[in-house]
PDB file of N, CA and C in Angstrom:
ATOM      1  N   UNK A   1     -22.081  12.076  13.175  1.00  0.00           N
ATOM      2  CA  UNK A   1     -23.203  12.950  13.460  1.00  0.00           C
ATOM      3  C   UNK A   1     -23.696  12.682  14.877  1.00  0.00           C
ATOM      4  N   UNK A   2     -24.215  13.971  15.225  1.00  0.00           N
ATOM      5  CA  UNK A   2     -24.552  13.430  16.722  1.00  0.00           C
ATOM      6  C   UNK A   2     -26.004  13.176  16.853  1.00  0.00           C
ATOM      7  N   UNK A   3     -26.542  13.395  17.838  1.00  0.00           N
ATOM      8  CA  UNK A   3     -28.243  13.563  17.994  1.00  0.00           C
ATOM      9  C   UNK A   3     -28.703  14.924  17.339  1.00  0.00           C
ATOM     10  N   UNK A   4     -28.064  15.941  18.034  1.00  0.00           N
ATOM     11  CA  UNK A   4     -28.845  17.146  17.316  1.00  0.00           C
ATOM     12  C   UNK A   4     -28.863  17.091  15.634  1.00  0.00           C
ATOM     13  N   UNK A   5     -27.613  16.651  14.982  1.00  0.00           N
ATOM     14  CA  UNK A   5     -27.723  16.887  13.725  1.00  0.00           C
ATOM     15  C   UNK A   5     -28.750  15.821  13.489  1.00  0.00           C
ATOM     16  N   UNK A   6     -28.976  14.682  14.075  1.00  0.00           N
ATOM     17  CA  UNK A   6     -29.887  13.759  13.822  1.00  0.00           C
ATOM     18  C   UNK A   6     -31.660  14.240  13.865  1.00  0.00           C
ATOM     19  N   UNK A   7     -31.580  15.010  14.829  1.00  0.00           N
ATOM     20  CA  UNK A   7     -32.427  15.558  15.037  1.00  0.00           C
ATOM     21  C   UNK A   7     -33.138  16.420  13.809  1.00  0.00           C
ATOM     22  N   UNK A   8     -32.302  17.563  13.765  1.00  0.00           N
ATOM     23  CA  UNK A   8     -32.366  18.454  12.674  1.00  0.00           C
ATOM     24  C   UNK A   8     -32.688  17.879  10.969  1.00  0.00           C
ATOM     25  N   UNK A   9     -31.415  16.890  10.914  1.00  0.00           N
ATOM     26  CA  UNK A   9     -32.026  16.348   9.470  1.00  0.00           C
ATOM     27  C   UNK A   9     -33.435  15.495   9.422  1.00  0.00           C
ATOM     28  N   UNK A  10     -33.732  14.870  10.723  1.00  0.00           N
ATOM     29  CA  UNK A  10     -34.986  14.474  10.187  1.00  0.00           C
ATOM     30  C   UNK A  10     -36.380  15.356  10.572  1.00  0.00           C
ATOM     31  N   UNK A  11     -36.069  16.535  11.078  1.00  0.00           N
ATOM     32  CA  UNK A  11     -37.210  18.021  10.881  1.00  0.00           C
ATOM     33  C   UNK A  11     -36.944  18.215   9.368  1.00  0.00           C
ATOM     34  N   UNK A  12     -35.683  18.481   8.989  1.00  0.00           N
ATOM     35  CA  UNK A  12     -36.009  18.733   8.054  1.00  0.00           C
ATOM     36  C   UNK A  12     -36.445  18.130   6.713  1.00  0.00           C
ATOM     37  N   UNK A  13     -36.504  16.811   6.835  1.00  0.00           N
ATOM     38  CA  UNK A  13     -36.731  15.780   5.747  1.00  0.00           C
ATOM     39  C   UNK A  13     -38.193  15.631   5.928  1.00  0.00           C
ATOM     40  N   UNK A  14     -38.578  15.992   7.376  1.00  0.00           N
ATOM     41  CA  UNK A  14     -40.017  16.029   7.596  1.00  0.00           C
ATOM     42  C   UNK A  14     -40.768  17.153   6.834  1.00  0.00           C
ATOM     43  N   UNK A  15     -40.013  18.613   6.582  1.00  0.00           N
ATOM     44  CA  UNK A  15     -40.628  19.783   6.486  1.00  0.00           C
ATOM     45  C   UNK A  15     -40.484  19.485   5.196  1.00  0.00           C
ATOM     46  N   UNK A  16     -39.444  18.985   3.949  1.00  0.00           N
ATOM     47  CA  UNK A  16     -39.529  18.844   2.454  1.00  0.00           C
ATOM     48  C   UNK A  16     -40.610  17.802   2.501  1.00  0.00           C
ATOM     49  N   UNK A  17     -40.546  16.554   3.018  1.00  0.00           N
ATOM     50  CA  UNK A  17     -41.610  15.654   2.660  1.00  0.00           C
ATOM     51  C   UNK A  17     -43.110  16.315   2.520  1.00  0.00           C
ATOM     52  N   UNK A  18     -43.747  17.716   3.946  1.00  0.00           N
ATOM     53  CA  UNK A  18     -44.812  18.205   3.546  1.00  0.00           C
ATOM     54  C   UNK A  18     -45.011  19.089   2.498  1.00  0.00           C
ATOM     55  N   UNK A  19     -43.886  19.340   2.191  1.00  0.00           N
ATOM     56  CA  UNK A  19     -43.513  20.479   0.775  1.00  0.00           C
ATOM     57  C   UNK A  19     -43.846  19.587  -0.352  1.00  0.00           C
ATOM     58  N   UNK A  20     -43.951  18.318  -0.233  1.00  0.00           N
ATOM     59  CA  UNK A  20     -43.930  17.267  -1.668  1.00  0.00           C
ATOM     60  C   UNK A  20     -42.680  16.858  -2.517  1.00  0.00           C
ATOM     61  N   UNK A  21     -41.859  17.776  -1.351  1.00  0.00           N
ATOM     62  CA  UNK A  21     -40.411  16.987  -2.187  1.00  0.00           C
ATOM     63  C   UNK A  21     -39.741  15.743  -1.442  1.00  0.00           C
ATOM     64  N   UNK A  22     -39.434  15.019  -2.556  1.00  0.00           N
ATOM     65  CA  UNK A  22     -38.645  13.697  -1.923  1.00  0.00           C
ATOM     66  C   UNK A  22     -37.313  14.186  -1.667  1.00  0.00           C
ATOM     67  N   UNK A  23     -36.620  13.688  -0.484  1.00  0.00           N
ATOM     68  CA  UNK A  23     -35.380  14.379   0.067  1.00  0.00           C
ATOM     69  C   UNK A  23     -34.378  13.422  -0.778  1.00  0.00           C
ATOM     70  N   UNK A  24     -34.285  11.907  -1.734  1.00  0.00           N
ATOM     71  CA  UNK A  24     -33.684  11.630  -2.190  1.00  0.00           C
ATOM     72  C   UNK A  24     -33.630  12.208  -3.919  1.00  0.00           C
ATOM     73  N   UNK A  25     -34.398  13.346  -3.631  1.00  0.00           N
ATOM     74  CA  UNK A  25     -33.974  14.151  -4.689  1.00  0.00           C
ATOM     75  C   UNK A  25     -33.861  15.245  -5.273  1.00  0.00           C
ATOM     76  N   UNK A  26     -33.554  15.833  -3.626  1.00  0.00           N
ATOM     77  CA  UNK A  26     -33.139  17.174  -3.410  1.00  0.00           C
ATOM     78  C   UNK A  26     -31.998  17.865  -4.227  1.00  0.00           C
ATOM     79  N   UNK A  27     -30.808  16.844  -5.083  1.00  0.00           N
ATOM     80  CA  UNK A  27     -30.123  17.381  -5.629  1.00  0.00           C
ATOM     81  C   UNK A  27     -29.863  17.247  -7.477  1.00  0.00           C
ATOM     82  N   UNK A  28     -31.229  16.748  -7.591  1.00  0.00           N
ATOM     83  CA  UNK A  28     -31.583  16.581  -9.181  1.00  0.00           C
ATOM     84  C   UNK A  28     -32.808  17.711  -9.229  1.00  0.00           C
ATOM     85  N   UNK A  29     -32.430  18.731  -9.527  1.00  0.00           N
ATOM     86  CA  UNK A  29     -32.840  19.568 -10.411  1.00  0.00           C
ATOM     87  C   UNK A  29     -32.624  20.687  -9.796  1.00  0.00           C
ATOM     88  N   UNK A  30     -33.774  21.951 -10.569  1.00  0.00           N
ATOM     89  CA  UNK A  30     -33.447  23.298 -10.518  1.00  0.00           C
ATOM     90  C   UNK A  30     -34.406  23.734  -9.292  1.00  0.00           C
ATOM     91  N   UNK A  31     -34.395  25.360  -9.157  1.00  0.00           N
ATOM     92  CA  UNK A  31     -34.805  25.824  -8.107  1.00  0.00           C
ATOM     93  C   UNK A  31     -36.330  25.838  -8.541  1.00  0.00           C
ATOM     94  N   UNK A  32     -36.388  25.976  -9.757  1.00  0.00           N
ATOM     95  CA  UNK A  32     -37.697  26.687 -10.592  1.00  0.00           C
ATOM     96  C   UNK A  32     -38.506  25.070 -10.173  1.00  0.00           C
ATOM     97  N   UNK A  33     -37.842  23.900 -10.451  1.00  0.00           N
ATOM     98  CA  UNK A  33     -38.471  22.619  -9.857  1.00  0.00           C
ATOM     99  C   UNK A  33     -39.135  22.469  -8.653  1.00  0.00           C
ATOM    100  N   UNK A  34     -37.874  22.744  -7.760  1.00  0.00           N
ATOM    101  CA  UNK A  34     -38.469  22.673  -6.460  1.00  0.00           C
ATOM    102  C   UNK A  34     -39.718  23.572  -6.081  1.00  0.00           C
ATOM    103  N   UNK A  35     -39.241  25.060  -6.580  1.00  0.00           N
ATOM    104  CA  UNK A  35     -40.564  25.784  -6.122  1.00  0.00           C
ATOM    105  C   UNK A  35     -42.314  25.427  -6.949  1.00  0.00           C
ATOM    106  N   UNK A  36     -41.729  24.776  -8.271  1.00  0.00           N
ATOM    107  CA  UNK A  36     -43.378  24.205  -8.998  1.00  0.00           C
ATOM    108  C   UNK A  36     -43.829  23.119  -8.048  1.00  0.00           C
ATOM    109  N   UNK A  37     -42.799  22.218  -7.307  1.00  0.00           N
ATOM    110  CA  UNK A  37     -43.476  21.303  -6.610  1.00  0.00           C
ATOM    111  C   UNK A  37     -44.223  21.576  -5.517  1.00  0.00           C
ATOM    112  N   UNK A  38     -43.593  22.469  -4.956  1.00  0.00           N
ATOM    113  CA  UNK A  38     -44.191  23.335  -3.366  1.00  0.00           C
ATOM    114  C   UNK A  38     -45.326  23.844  -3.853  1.00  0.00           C
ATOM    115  N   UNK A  39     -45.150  24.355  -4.920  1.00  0.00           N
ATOM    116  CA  UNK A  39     -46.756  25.318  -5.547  1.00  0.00           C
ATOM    117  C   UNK A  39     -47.553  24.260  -5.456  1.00  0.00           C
ATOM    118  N   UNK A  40     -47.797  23.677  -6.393  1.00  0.00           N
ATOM    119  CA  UNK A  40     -48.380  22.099  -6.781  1.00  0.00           C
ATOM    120  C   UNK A  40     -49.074  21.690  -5.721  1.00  0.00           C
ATOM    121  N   UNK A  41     -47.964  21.596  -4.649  1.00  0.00           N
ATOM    122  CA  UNK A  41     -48.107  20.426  -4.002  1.00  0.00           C
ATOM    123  C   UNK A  41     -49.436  20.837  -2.577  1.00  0.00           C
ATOM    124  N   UNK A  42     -49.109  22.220  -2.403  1.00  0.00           N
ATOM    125  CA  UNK A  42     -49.679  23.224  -1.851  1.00  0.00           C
ATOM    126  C   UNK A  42     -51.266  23.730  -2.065  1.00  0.00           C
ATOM    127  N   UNK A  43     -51.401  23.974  -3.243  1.00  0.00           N
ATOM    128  CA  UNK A  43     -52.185  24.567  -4.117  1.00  0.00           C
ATOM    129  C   UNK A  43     -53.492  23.523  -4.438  1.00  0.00           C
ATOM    130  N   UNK A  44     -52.735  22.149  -4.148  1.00  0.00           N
ATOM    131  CA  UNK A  44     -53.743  20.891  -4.404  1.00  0.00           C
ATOM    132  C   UNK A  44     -54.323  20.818  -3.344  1.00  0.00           C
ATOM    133  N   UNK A  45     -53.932  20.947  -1.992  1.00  0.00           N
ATOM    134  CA  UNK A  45     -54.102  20.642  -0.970  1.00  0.00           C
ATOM    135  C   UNK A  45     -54.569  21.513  -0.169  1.00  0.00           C
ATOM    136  N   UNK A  46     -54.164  22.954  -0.370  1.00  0.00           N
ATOM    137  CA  UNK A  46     -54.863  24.097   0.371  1.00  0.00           C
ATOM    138  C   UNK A  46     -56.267  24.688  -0.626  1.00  0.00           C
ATOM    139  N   UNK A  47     -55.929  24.831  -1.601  1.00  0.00           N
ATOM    140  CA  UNK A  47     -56.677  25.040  -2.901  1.00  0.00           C
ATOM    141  C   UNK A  47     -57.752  24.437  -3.631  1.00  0.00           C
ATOM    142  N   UNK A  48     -57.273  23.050  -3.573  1.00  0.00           N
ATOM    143  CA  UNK A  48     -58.012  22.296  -4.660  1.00  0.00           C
ATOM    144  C   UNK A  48     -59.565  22.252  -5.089  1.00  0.00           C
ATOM    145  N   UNK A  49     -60.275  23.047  -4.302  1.00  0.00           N
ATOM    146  CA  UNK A  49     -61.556  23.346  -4.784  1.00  0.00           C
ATOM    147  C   UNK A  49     -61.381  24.267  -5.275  1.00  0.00           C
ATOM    148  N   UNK A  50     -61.106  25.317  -5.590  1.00  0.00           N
ATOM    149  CA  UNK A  50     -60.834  26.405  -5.961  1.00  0.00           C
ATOM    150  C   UNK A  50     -60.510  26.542  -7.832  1.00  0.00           C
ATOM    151  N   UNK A  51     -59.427  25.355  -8.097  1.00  0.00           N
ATOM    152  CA  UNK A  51     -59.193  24.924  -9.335  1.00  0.00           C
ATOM    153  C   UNK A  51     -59.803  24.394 -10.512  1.00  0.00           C
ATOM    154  N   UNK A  52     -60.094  24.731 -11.413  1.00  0.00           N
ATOM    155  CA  UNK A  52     -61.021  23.930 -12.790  1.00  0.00           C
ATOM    156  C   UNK A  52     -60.205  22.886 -12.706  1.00  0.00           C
ATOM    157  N   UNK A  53     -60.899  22.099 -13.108  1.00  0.00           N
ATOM    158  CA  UNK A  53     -60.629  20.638 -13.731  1.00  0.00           C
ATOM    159  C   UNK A  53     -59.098  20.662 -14.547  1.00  0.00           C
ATOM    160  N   UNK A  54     -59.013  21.187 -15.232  1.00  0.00           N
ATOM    161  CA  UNK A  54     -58.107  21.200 -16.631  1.00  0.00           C
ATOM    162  C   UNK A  54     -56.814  21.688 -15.299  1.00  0.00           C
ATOM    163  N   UNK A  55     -56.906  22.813 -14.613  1.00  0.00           N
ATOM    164  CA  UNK A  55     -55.704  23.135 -13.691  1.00  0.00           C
ATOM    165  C   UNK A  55     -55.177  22.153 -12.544  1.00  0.00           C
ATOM    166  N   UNK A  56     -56.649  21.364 -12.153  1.00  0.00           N
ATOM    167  CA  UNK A  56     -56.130  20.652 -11.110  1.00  0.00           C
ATOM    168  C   UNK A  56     -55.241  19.051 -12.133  1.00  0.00           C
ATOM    169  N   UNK A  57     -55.420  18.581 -12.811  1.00  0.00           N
ATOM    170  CA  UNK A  57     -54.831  18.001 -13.722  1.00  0.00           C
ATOM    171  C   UNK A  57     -53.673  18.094 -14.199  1.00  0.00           C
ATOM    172  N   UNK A  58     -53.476  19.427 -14.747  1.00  0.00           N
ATOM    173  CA  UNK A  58     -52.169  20.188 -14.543  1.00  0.00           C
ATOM    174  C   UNK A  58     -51.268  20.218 -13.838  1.00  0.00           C
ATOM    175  N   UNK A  59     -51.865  19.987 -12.598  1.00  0.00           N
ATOM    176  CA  UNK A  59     -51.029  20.176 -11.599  1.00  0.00           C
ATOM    177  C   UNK A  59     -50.623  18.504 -10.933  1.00  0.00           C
ATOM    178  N   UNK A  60     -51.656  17.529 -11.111  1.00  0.00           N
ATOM    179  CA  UNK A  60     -51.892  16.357 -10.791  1.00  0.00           C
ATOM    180  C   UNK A  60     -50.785  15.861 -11.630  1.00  0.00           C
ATOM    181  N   UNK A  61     -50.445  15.910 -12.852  1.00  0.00           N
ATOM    182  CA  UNK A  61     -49.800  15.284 -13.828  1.00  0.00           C
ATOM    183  C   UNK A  61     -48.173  15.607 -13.645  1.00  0.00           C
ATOM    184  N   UNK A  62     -47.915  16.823 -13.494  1.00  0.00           N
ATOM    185  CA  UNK A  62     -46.532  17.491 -13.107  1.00  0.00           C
ATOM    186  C   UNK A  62     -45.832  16.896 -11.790  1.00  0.00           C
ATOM    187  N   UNK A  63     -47.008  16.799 -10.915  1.00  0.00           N
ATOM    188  CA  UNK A  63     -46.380  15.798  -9.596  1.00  0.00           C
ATOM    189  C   UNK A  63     -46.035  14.558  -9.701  1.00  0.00           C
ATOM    190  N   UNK A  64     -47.320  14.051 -10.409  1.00  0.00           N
ATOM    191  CA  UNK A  64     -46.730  12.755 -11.137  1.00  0.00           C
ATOM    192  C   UNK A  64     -45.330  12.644 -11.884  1.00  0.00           C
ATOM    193  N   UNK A  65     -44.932  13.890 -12.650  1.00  0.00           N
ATOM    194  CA  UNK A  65     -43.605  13.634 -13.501  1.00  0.00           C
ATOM    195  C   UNK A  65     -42.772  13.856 -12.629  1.00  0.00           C
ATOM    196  N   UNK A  66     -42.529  14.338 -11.447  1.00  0.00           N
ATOM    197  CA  UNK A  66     -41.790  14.789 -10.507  1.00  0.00           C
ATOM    198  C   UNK A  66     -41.497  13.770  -9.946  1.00  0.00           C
ATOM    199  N   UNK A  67     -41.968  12.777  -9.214  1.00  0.00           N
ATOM    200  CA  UNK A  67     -41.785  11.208  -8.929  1.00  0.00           C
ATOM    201  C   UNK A  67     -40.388  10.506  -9.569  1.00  0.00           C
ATOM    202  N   UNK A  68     -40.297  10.473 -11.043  1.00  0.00           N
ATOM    203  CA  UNK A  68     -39.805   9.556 -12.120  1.00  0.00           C
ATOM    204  C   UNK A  68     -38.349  10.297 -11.933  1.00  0.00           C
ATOM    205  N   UNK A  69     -37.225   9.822 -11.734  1.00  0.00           N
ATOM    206  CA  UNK A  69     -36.212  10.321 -12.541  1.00  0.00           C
ATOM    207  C   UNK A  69     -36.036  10.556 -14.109  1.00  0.00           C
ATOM    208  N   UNK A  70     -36.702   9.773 -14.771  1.00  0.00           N
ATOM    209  CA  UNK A  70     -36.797   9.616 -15.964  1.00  0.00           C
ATOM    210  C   UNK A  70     -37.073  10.816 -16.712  1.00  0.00           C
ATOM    211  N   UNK A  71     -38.975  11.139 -15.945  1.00  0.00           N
ATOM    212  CA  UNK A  71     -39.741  12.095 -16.191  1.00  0.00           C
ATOM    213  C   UNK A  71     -39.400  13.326 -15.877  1.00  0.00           C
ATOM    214  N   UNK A  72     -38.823  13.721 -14.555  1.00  0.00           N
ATOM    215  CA  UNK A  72     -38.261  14.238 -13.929  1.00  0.00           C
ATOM    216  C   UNK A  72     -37.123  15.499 -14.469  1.00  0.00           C
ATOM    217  N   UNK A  73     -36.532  14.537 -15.319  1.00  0.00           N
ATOM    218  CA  UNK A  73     -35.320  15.082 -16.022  1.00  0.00           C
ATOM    219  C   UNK A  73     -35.689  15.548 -17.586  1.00  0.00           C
ATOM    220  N   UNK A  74     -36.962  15.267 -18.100  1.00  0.00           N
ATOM    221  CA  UNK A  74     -37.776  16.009 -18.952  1.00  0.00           C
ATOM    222  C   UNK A  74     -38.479  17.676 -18.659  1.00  0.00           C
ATOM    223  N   UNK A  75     -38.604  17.711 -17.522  1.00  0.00           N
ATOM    224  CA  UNK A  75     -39.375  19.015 -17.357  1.00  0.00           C
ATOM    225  C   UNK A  75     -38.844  20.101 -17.516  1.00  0.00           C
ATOM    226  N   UNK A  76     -39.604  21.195 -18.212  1.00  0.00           N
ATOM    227  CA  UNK A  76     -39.178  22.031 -18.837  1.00  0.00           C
ATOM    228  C   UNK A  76     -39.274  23.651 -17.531  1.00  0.00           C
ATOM    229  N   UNK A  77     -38.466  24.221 -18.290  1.00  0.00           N
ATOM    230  CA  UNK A  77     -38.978  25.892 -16.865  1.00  0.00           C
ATOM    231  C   UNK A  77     -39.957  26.455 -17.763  1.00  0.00           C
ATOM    232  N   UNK A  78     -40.080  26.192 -18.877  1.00  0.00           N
ATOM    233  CA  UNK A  78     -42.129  26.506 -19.031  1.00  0.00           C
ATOM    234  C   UNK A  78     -42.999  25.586 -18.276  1.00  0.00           C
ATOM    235  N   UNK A  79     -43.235  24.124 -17.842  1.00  0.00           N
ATOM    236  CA  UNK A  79     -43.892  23.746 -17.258  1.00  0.00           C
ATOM    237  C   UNK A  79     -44.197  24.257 -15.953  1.00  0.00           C
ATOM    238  N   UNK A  80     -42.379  24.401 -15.519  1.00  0.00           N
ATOM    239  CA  UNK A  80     -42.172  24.901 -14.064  1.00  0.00           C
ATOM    240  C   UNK A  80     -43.187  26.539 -13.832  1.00  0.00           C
ATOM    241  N   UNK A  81     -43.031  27.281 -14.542  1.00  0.00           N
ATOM    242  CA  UNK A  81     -43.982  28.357 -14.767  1.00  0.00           C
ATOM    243  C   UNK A  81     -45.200  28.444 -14.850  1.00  0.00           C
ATOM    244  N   UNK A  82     -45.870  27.262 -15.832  1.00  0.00           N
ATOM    245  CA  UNK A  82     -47.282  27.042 -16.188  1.00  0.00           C
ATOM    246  C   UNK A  82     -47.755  26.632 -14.518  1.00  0.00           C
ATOM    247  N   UNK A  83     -47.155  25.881 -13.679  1.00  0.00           N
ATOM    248  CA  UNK A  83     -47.302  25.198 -12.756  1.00  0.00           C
ATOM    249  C   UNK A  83     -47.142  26.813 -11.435  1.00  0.00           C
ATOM    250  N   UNK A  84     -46.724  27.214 -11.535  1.00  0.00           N
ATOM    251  CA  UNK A  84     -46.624  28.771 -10.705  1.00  0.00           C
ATOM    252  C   UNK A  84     -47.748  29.598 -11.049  1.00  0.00           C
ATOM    253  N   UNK A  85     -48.054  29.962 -12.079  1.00  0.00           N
ATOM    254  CA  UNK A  85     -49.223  30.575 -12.485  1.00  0.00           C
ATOM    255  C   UNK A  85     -50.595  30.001 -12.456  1.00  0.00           C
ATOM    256  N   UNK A  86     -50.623  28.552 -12.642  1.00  0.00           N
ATOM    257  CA  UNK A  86     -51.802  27.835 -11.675  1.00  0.00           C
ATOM    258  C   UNK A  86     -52.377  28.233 -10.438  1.00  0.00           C
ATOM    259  N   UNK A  87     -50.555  28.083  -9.433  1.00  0.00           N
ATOM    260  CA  UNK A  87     -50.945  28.269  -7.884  1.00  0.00           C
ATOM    261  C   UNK A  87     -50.957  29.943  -8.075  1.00  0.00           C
ATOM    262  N   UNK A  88     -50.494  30.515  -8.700  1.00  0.00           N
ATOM    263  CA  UNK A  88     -50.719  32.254  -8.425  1.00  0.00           C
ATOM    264  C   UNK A  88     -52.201  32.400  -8.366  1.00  0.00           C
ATOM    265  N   UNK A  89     -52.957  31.723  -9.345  1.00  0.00           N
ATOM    266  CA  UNK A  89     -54.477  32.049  -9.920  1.00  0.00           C
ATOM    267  C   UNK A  89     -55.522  31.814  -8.596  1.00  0.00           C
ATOM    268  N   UNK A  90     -54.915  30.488  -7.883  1.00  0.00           N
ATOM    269  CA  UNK A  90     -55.299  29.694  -7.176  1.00  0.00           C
ATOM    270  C   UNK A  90     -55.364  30.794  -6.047  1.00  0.00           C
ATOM    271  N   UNK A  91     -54.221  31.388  -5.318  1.00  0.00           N
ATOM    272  CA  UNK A  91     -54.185  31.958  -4.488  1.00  0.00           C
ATOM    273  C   UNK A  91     -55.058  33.274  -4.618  1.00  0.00           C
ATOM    274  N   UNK A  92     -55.181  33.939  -5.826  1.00  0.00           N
ATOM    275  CA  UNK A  92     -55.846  34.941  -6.319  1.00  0.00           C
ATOM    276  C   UNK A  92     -57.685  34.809  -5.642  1.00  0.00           C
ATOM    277  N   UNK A  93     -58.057  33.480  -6.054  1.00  0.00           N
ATOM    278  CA  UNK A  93     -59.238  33.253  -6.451  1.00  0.00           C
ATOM    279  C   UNK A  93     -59.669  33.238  -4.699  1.00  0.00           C
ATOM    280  N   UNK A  94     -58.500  32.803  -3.996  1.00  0.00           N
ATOM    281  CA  UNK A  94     -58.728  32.592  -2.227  1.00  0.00           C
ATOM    282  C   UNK A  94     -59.272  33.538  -1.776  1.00  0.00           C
ATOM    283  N   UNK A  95     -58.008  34.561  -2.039  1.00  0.00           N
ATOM    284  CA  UNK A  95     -58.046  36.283  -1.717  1.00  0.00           C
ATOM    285  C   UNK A  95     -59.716  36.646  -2.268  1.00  0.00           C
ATOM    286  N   UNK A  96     -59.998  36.295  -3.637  1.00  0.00           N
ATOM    287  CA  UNK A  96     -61.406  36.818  -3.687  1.00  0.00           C
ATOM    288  C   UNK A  96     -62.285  36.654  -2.836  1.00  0.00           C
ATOM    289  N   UNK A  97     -62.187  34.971  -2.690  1.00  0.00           N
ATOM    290  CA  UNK A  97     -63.375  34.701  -1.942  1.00  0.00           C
ATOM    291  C   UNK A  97     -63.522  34.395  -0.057  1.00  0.00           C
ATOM    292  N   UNK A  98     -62.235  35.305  -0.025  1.00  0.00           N
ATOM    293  CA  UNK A  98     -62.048  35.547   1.430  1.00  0.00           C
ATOM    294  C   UNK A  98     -62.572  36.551   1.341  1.00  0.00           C
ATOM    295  N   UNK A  99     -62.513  37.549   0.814  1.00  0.00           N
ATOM    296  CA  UNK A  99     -62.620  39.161   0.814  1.00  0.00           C
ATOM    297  C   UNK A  99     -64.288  39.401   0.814  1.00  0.00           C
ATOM    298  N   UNK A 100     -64.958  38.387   0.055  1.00  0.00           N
ATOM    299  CA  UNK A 100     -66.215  38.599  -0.031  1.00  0.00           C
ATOM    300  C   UNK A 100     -66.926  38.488   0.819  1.00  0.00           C
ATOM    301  N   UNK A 101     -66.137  37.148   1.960  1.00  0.00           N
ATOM    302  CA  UNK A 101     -66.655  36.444   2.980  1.00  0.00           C
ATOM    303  C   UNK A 101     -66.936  37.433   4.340  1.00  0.00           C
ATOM    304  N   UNK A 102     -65.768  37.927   4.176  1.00  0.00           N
ATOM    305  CA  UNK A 102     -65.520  39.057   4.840  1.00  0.00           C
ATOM    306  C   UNK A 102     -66.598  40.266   5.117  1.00  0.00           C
ATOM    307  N   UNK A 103     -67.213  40.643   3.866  1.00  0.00           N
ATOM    308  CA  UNK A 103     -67.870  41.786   3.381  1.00  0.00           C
ATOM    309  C   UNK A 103     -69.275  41.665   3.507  1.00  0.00           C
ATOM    310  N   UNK A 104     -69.280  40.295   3.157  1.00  0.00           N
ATOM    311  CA  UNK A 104     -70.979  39.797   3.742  1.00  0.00           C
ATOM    312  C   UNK A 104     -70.964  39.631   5.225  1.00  0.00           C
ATOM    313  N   UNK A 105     -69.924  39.455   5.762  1.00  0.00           N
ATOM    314  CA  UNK A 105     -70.320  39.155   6.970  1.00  0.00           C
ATOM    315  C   UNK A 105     -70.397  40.433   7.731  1.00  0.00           C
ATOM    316  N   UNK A 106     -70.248  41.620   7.169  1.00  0.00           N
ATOM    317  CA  UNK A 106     -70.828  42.817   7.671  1.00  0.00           C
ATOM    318  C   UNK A 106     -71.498  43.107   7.872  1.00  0.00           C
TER     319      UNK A 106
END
């Protein structure tokens, strides 16, 4: 490998690491995984006021199983879903209260 590829893989190990994925385990699991983690991982962090208790938990706990190989290899594509429809709600609730922000400030 030279520099550039050196280069490149560690942008990009940089850009999964802010995604919340670990790059040593980029090739254990599904797509539906990766994208619940990005949601998750996203959604906590851009979001997280935004979330009830019970969702941010939800979402707290799934990252946690995401960590474990163990755990990891338990998760279901209903979780992976439950965990998408969190961040969908999440993003929903933004849009509201951008829109309002917006409207008052007229």
């Amino acid at each position: 490998m030279d520099f550039k590829d050196i280069k490149q893989r560690n942008q990009t190990d940089h850009w999964l690491a802010q995604q919340g994925i670990n790059v040593a385990h980029i090739y254990a699991g599904t797509a539906e995984l990766f994208q619940a983690t990005k949601l998750a991982t996203t959604t906590l962090k851009d979001w997280g006021r935004l979330l009830e208790h019970n969702q941010a938990h939800t979402l707290n706990q799934f990252l946690k199983a995401t960590r474990s190989a163990r755990t990891r290899d338990k998760i279901t594509q209903g979780q992976c879903f439950k965990v998408m429809n969190i961040a969908k709600q999440a993003q929903r609730k933004s849009a509201k209260v951008h829109k309002q922000r917006i409207q008052a400030a007229r």
